[in-house]
Protein backbone atom coordinates (compact mmCIF):
# COMPACT_ATOMS: atom_id res chain seq x y z
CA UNK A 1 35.14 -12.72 18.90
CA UNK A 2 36.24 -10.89 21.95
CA UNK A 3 39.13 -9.30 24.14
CA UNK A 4 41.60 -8.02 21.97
CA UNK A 5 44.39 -5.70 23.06
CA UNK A 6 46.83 -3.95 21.00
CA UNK A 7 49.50 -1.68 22.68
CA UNK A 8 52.63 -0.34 21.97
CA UNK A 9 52.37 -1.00 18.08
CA UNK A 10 54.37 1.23 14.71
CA UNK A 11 52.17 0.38 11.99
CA UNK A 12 53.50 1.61 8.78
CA UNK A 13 53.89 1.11 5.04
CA UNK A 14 50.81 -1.02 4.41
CA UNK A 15 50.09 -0.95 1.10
CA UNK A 16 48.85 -3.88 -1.43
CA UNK A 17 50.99 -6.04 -2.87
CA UNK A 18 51.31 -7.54 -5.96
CA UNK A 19 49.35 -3.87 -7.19
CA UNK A 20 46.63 -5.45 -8.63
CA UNK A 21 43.60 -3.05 -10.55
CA UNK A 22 41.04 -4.63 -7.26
CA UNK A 23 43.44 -3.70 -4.86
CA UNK A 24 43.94 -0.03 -5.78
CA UNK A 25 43.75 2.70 -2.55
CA UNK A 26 43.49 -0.78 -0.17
CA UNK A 27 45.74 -1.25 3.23
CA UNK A 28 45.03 -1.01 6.41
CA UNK A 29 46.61 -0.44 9.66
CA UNK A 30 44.16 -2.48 11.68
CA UNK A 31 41.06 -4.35 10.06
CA UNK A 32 38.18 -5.81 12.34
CA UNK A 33 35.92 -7.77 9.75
CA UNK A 34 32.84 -9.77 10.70
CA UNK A 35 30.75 -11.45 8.36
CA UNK A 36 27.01 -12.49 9.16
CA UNK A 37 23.91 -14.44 7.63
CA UNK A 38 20.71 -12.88 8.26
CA UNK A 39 18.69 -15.16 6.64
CA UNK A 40 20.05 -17.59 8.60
CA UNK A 41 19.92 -15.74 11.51
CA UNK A 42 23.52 -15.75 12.78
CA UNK A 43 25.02 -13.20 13.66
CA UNK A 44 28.90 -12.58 14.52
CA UNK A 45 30.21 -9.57 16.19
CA UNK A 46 33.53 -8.28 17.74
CA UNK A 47 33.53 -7.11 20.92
CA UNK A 48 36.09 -5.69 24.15
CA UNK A 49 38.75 -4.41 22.20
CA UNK A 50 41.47 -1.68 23.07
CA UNK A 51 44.27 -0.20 20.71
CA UNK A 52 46.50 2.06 22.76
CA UNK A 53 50.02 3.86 22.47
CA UNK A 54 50.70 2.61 18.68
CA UNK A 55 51.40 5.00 16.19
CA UNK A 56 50.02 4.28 12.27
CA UNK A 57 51.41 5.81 9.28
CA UNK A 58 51.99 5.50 5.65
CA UNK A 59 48.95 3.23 5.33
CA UNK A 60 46.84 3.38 1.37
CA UNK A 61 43.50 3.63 3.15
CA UNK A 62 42.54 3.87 7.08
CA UNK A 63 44.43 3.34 10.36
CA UNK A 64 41.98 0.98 11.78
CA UNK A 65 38.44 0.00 10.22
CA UNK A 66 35.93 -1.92 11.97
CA UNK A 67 33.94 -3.17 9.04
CA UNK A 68 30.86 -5.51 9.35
CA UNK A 69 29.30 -7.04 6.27
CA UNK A 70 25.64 -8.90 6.21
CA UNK A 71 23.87 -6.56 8.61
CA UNK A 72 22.15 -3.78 6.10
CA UNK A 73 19.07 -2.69 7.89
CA UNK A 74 19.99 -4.37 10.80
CA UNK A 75 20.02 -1.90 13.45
CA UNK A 76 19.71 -4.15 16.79
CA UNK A 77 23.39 -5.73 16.15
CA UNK A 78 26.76 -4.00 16.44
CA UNK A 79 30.13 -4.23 17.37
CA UNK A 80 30.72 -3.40 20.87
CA UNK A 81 33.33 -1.88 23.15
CA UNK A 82 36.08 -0.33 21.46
CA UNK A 83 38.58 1.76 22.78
CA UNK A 84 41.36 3.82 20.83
CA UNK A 85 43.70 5.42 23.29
CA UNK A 86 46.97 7.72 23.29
CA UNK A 87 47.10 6.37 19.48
CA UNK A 88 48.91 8.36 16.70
CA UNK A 89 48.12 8.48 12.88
CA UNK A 90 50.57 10.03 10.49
CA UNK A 91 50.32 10.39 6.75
CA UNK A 92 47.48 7.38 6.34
CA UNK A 93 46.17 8.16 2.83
CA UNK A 94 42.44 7.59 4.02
CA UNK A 95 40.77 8.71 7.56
CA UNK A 96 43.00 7.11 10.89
CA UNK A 97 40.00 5.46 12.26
CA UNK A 98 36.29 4.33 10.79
CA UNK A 99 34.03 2.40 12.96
CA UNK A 100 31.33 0.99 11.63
CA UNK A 101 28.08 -0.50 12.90
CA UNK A 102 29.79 -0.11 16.52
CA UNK A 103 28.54 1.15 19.21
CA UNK A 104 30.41 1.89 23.14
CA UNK A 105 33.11 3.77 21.26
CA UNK A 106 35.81 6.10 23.16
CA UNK A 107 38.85 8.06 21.52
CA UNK A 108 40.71 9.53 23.70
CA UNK A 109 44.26 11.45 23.44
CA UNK A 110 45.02 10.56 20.03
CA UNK A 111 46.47 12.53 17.31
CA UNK A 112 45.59 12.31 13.65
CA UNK A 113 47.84 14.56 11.39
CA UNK A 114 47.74 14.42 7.41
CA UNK A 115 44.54 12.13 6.60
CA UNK A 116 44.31 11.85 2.97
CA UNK A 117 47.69 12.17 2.75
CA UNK A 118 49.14 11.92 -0.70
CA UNK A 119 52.79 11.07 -0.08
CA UNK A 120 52.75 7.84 -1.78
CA UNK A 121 51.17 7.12 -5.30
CA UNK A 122 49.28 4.18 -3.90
CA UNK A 123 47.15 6.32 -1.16
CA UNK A 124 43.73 7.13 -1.16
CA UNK A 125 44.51 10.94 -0.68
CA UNK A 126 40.98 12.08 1.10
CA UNK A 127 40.23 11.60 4.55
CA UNK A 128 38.86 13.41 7.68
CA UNK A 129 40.89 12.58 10.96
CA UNK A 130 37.91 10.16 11.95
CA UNK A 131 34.14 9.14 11.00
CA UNK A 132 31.65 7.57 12.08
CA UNK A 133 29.10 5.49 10.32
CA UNK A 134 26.04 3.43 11.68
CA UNK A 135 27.61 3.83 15.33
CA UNK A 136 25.78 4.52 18.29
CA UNK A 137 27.14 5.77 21.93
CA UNK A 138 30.72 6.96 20.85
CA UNK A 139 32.23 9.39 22.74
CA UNK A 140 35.45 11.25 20.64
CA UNK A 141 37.22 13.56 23.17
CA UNK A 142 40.77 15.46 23.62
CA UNK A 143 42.35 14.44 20.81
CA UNK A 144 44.10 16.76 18.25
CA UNK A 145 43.24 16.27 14.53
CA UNK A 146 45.27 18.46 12.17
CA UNK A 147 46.28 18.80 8.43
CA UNK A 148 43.02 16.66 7.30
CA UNK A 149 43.19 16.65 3.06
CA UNK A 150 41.36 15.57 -0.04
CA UNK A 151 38.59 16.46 -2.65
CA UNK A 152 35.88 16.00 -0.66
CA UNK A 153 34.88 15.50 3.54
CA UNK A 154 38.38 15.71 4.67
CA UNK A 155 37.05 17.79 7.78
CA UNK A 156 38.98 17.48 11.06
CA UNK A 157 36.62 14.64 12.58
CA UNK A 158 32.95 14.56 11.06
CA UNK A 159 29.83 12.32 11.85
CA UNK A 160 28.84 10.43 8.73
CA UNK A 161 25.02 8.82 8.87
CA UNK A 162 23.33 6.81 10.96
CA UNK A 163 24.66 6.93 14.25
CA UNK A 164 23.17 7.63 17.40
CA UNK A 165 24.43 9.82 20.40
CA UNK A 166 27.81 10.58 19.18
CA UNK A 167 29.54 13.38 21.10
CA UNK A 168 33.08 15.23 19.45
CA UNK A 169 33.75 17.08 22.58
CA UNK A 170 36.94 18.55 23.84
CA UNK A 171 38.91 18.29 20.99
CA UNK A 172 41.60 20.18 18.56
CA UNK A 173 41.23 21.11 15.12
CA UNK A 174 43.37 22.86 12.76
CA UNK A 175 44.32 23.25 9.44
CA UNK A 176 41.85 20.88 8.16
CA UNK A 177 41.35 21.25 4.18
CA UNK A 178 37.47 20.65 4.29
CA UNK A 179 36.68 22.51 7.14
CA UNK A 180 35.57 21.88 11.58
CA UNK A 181 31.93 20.30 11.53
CA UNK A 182 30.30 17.75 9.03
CA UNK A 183 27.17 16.33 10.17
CA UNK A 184 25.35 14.05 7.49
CA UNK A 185 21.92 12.51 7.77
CA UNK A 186 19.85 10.19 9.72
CA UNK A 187 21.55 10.55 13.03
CA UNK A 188 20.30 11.47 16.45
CA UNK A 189 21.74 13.22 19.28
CA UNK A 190 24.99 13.72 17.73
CA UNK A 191 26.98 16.83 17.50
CA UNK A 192 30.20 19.17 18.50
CA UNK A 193 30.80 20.93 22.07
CA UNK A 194 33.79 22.39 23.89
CA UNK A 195 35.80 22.37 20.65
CA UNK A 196 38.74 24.87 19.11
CA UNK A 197 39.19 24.84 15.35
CA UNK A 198 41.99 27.29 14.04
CA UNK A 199 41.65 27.92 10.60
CA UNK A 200 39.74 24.73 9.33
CA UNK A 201 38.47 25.05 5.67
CA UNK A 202 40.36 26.25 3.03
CA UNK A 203 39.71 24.01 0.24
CA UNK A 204 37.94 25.65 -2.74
CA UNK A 205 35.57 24.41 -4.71
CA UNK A 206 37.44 22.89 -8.02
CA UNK A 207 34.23 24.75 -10.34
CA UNK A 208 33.29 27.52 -8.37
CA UNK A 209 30.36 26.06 -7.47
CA UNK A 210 28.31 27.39 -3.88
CA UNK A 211 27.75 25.50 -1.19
CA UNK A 212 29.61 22.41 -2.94
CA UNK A 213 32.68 21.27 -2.27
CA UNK A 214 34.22 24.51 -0.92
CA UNK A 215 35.31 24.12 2.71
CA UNK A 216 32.87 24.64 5.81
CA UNK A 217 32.81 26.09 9.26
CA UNK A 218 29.38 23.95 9.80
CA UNK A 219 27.78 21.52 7.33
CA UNK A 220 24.78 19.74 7.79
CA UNK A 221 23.28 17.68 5.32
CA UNK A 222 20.44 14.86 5.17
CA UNK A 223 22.78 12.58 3.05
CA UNK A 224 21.95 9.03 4.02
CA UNK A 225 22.91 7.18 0.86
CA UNK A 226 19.72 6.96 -0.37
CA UNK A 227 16.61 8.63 -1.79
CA UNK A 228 14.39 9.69 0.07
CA UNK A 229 17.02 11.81 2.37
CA UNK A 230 17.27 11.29 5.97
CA UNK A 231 16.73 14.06 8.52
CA UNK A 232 18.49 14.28 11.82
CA UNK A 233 17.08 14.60 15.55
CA UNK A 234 18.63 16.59 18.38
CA UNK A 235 21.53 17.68 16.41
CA UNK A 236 24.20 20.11 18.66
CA UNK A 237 27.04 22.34 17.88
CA UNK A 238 27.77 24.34 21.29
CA UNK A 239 30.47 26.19 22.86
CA UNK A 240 32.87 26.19 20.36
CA UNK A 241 35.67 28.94 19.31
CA UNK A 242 36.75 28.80 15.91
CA UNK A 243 39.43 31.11 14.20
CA UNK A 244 40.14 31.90 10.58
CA UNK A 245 42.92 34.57 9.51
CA UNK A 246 42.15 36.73 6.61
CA UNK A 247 43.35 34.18 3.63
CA UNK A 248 40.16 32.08 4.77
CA UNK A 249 36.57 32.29 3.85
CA UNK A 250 34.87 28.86 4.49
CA UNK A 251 31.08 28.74 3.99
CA UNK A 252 28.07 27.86 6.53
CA UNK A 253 25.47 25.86 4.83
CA UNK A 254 22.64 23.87 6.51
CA UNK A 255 20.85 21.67 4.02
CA UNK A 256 16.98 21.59 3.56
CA UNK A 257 15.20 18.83 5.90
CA UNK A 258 17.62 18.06 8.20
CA UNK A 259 15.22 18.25 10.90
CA UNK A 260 16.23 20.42 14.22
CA UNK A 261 19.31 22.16 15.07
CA UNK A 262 20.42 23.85 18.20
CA UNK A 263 23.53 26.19 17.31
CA UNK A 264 24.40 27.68 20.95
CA UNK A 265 26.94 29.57 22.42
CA UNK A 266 29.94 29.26 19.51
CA UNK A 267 32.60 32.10 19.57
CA UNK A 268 33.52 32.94 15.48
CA UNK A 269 36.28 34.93 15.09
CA UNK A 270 37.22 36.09 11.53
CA UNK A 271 39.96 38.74 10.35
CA UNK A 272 38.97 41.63 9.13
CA UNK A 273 40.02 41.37 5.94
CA UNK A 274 39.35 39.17 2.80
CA UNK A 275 36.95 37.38 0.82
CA UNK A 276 33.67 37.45 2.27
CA UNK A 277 32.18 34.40 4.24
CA UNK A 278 29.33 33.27 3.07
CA UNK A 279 26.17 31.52 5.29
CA UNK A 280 22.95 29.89 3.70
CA UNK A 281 20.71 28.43 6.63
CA UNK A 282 17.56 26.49 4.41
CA UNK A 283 14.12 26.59 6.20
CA UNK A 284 12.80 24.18 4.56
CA UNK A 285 11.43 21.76 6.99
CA UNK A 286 13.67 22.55 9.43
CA UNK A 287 13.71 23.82 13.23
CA UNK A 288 16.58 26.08 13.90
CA UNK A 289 17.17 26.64 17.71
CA UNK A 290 20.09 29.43 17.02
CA UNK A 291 21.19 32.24 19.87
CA UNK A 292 24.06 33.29 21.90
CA UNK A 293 26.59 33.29 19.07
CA UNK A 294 29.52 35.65 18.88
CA UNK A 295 30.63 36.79 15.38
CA UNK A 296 33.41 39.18 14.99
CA UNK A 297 34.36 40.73 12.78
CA UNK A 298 30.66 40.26 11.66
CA UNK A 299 31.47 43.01 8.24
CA UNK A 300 33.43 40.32 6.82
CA UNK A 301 30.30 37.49 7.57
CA UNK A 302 27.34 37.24 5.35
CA UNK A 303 24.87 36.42 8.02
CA UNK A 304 22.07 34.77 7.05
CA UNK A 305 19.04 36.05 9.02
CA UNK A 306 18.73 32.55 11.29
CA UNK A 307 22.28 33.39 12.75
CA UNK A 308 21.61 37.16 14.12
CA UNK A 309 18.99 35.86 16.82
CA UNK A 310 20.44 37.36 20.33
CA UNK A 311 23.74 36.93 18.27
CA UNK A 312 26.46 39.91 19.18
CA UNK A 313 28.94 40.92 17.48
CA UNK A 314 31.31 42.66 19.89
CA UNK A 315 35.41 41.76 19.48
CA UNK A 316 35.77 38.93 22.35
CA UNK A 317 39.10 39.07 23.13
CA UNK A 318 40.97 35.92 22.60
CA UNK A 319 44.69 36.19 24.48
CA UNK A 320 45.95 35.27 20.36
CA UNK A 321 47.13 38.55 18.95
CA UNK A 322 48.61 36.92 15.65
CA UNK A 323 46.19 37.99 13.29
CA UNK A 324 46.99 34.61 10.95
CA UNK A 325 46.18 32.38 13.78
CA UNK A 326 48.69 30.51 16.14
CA UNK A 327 48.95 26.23 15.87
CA UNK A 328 48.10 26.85 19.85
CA UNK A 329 44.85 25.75 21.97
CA UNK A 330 46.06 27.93 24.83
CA UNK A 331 45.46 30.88 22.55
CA UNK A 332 42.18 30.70 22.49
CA UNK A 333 40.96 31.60 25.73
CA UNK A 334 39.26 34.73 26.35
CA UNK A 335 40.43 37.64 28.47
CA UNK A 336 38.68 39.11 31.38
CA UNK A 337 36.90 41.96 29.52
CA UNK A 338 35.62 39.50 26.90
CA UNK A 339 31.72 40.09 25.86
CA UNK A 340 31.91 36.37 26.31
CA UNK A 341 31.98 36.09 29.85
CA UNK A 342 28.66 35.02 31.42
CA UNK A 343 26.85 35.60 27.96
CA UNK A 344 26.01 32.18 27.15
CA UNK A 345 22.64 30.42 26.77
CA UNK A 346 22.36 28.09 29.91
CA UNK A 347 21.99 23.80 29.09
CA UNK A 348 20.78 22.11 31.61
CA UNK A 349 17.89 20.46 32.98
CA UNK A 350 19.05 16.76 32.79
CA UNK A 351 21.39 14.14 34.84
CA UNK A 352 21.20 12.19 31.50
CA UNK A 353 25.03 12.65 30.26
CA UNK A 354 23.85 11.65 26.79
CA UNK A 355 21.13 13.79 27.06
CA UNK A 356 23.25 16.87 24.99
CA UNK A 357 20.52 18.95 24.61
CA UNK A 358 19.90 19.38 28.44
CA UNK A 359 22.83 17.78 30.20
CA UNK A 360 26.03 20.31 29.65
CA UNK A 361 28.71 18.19 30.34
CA UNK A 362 30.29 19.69 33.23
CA UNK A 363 33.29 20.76 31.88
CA UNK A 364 34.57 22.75 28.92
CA UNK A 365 37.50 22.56 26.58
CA UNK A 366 40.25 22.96 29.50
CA UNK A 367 38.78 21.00 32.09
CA UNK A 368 36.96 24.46 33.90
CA UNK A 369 33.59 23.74 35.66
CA UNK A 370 30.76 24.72 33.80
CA UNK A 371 27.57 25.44 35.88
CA UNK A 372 24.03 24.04 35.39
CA UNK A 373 22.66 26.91 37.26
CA UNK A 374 24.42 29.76 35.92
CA UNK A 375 24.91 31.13 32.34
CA UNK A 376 28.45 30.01 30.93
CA UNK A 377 30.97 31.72 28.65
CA UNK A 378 30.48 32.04 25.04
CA UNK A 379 32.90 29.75 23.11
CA UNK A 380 35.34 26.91 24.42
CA UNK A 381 36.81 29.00 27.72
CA UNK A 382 34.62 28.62 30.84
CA UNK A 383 37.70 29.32 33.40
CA UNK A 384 38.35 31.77 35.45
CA UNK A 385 39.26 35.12 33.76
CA UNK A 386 42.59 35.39 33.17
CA UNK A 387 45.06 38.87 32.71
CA UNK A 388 44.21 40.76 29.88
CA UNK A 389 46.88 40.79 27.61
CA UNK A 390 48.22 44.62 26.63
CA UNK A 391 49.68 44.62 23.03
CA UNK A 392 52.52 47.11 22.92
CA UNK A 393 49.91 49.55 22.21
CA UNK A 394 52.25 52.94 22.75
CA UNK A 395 55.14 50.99 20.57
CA UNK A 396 57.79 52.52 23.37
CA UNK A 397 59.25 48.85 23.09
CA UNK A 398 59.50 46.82 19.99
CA UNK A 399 60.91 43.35 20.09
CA UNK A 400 62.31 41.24 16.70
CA UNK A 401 61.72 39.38 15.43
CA UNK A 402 58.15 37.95 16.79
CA UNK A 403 58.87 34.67 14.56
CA UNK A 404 62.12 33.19 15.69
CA UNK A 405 64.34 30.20 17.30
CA UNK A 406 67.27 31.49 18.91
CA UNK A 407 66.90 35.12 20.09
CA UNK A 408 65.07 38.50 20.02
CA UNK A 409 66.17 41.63 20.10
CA UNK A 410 64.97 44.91 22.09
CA UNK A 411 64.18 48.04 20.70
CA UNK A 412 63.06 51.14 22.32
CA UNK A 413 61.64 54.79 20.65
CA UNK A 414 62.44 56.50 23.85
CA UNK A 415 65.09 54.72 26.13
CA UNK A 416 68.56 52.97 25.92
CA UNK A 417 67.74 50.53 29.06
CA UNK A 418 68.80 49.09 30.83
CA UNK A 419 66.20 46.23 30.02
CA UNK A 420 64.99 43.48 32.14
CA UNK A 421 63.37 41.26 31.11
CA UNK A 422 61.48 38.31 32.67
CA UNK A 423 60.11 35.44 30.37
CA UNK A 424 56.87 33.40 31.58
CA UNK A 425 54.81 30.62 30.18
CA UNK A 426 51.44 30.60 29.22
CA UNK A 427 50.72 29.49 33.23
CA UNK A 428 52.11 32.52 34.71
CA UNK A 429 55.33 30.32 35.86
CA UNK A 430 58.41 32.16 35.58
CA UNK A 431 61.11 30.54 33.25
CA UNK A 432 63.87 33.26 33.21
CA UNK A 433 65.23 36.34 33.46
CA UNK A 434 67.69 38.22 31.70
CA UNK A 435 69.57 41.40 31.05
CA UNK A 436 70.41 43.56 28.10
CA UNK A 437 68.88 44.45 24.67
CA UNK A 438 69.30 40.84 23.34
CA UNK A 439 67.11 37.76 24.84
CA UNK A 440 68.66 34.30 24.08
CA UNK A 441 65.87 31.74 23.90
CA UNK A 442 68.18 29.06 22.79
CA UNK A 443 66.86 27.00 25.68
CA UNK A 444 63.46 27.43 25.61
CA UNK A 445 61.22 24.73 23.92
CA UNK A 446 59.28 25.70 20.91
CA UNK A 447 55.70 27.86 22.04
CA UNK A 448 53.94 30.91 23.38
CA UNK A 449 55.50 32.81 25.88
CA UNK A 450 55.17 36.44 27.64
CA UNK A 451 57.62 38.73 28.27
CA UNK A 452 57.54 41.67 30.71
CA UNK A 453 60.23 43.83 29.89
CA UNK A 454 61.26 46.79 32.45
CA UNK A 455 63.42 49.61 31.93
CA UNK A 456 63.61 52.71 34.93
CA UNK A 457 59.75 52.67 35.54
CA UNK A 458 58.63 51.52 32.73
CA UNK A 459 56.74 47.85 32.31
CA UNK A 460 55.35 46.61 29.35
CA UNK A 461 53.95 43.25 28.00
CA UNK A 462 53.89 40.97 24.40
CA UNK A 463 53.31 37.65 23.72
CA UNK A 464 56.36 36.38 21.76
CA UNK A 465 56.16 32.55 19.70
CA UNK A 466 59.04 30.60 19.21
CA UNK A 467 60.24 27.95 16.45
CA UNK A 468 57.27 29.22 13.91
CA UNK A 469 57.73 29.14 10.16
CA UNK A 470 55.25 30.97 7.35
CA UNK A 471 53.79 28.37 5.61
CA UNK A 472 51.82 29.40 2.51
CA UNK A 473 50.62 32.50 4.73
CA UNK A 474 49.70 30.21 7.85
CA UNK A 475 52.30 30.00 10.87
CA UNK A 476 52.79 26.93 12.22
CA UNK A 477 55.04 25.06 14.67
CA UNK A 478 57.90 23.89 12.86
């Protein structure tokens, strides 16, 4: 079967009916099914197929599945040429999309909030944004994946086993209960680059067990349903930035025989306070290519020896100064005194662009030029350097509240004004300018903005976030 196109779709409220005891945690968005005879030799596939601009919610089990049955240890014959585009998956009570024995895969612009979402009794209630299982060639890039939950994976996007070149590049993750990267076993190639994950793994571990269930900055396991276990080849996590506030302590764990590794380049930024984060790197069998990492504040890490080769430890600099961590990509850049400029190890040395070992992509996590011939930045942010932002470090100007909707007001220890005040976005473009001690922000949309307030000869900067609410210690956008 072949050339299917599905556009413009709302998918919602699939759930079995009558509730039978065989259809318990069942419906689906969008089910591709093939069925083949091996022993007969035929073999049916699905092939050209694009889902784009539909939005799927309040589904029991996935957004869309591509499910093939009769092809166990069949390696040579897969699904082919799939595309999920501009797509949007909303409370789905398993993962928003599963391919299976696929392979020519692209997602691209979609946004998967609430996997594993528990809203309705008949739900599966686990699920990471996306997985991939037996897939080879898939390419998973810009899309946002947020407020992932469940018991166990429930990461933001993770690579199940058996796939083969599988890049998660580009993307945003946040707030996902089982934590940013999830590798299992048996793959090659596959891995994470030019990602931000803000405060990923929170889920604890039900019987206080280590390196169980409890939620992960990096994972890597040789699960492959089966014993013996599998190990992986090539596997990549590069250039990344993640961020956890102080509430969070998700582990690091790399499994025994999972074959080689190559952890380059990642910015880790931790608050300084809290539970300690805890890091167990097995050697067993295994060939760790780690350097160029950045972890700050490293007192609060538990590095395990493997992570402190030509690691530093220096504060980078992100432009976020809310120490719980802002529901904001453009946050995470890096200021132009960051450690992380120019302190990355260099990939290159291939034209292959599946090549990830050798072949850097080009770009990073904002669409900046990375060079094959020069050493990039540590962490997502290859752009030029941008303004260093100046925290109100003398305090002559406080403004109120820093959470808010409507308006702020101006306070200063040693003048009555007049204030002016001129209010920019993220970009540098001016969007106002007003007078007085209160700012009205009524018309501004929700977001980060700077404000450069003047009074006589004084200037002074501070980031300022609209339309966030506290939400069990985390701000996000309401």
């Amino acid at each position: 079967m072949a050339g299917f196109s599905i556009n413009n779709l709302q998918i919602h409220d699939i759930y079995p009916s009558p509730v039978l005891s065989q259809n318990i945690h069942k419906g689906y968005g969008v089910k591709f099914e093939s069925q083949s005879d091996s022993v007969n030799s035929l073999f049916n596939i699905i092939s050209n197929v694009e889902i784009s601009h539909c939005d799927f919610s309040q589904t029991g089990h996935y957004g869309i599945w591509i499910k093939s049955v009769g092809l166990n240890n069949i390696d040579s014959v897969k699904n082919t040429d799939f595309k999920i585009l501009d797509c949007n998956f909303e409370n789905t009570g398993g993962s928003g999309f599963v391919p299976n024995k696929s392979k020519n895969i692209l997602v691209q612009n979609c946004s998967f909030n609430h996997t594993g979402s528990s809203v309705d009794s008949r739900m599966w209630k686990r699920g990471s944004g996306l997985w991939t299982f037996d897939c080879k060639d898939v390419i998973v890039q810009h899309n946002y994946f947020m407020n992932a939950h469940g018991p166990q994976d429930s990461y933001g996007a993770h690579i199940d086993y058996g796939n083969e070149n599988v890049v998660f590049q580009y993307n945003y993750s946040y707030n996902n209960e089982g934590g940013f990267v999830e590798i299992l076993g048996d793959n090659i190639n596959c891995g994470y680059r030019y990602n931000i994950s803000v405060n990923d793994g929170y889920r604890l571990d039900p019987n206080n067990i280590n390196w169980n269930t409890k939620g992960k900055i990096f994972w890597i396991s040789n699960y492959c349903g089966s014993v013996p276990r599998c190990p992986n080849v090539g596997t990549f996590i590069y250039n990344n930035t993640v961020f956890l506030n102080d509430t969070l302590n998700p582990e690091i764990y790399f499994w025994p025989n999972i074959g080689d590794v190559h952890l380059y380049n990642n910015l880790i930024y931790v608050g300084s306070y809290g539970n300690k984060i805890p890091t167990l790197l097995q050697n067993t069998s295994n060939t760790l290519n780690i350097s160029h990492n950045i972890f700050f504040d490293s007192s609060r890490i538990d590095l395990d020896s493997d992570l402190l080769n030509n690691a530093n430890f220096e504060d980078p600099n992100l432009v976020n100064a809310f120490s719980q961590g802002v529901n904001d990509p453009l946050l995470y850049k890096i200021q132009n005194t960051s450690i992380a400029i120019g302190s990355g190890k260099l990939i290159s040395g291939s034209n292959d662009m599946t090549n990830y070992l050798n072949n850097n992509g080009g770009k990073d996590y904002f669409g900046n030029l990375v060079s094959n011939s020069y050493p990039p930045n540590i962490g997502a942010f290859n752009g030029d350097n941008i303004s260093s932002y100046n925290p109100l470090k003398k305090q002559t100007i406080i403004a109120y509240p820093s959470v808010t909707i409507n308006n702020i007001q101006l306070k200063s220890k040693s003048s009555k004004g007049p204030f002016e005040t001129y209010i920019y976005n993220l970009n540098g473009k001016l969007m106002g300018k007003q007078l007085g001690e209160k700012i009205s922000l009524i018309n501004f949309q929700k977001g980060i903005y700077l404000l450069k307030v003047k009074f006589g000869k004084e200037e002074e900067e501070d980031l300022r976030e609209e339309n966030l609410i506290p939400v069990q210690g985390l701000l996000s956008i309401d």
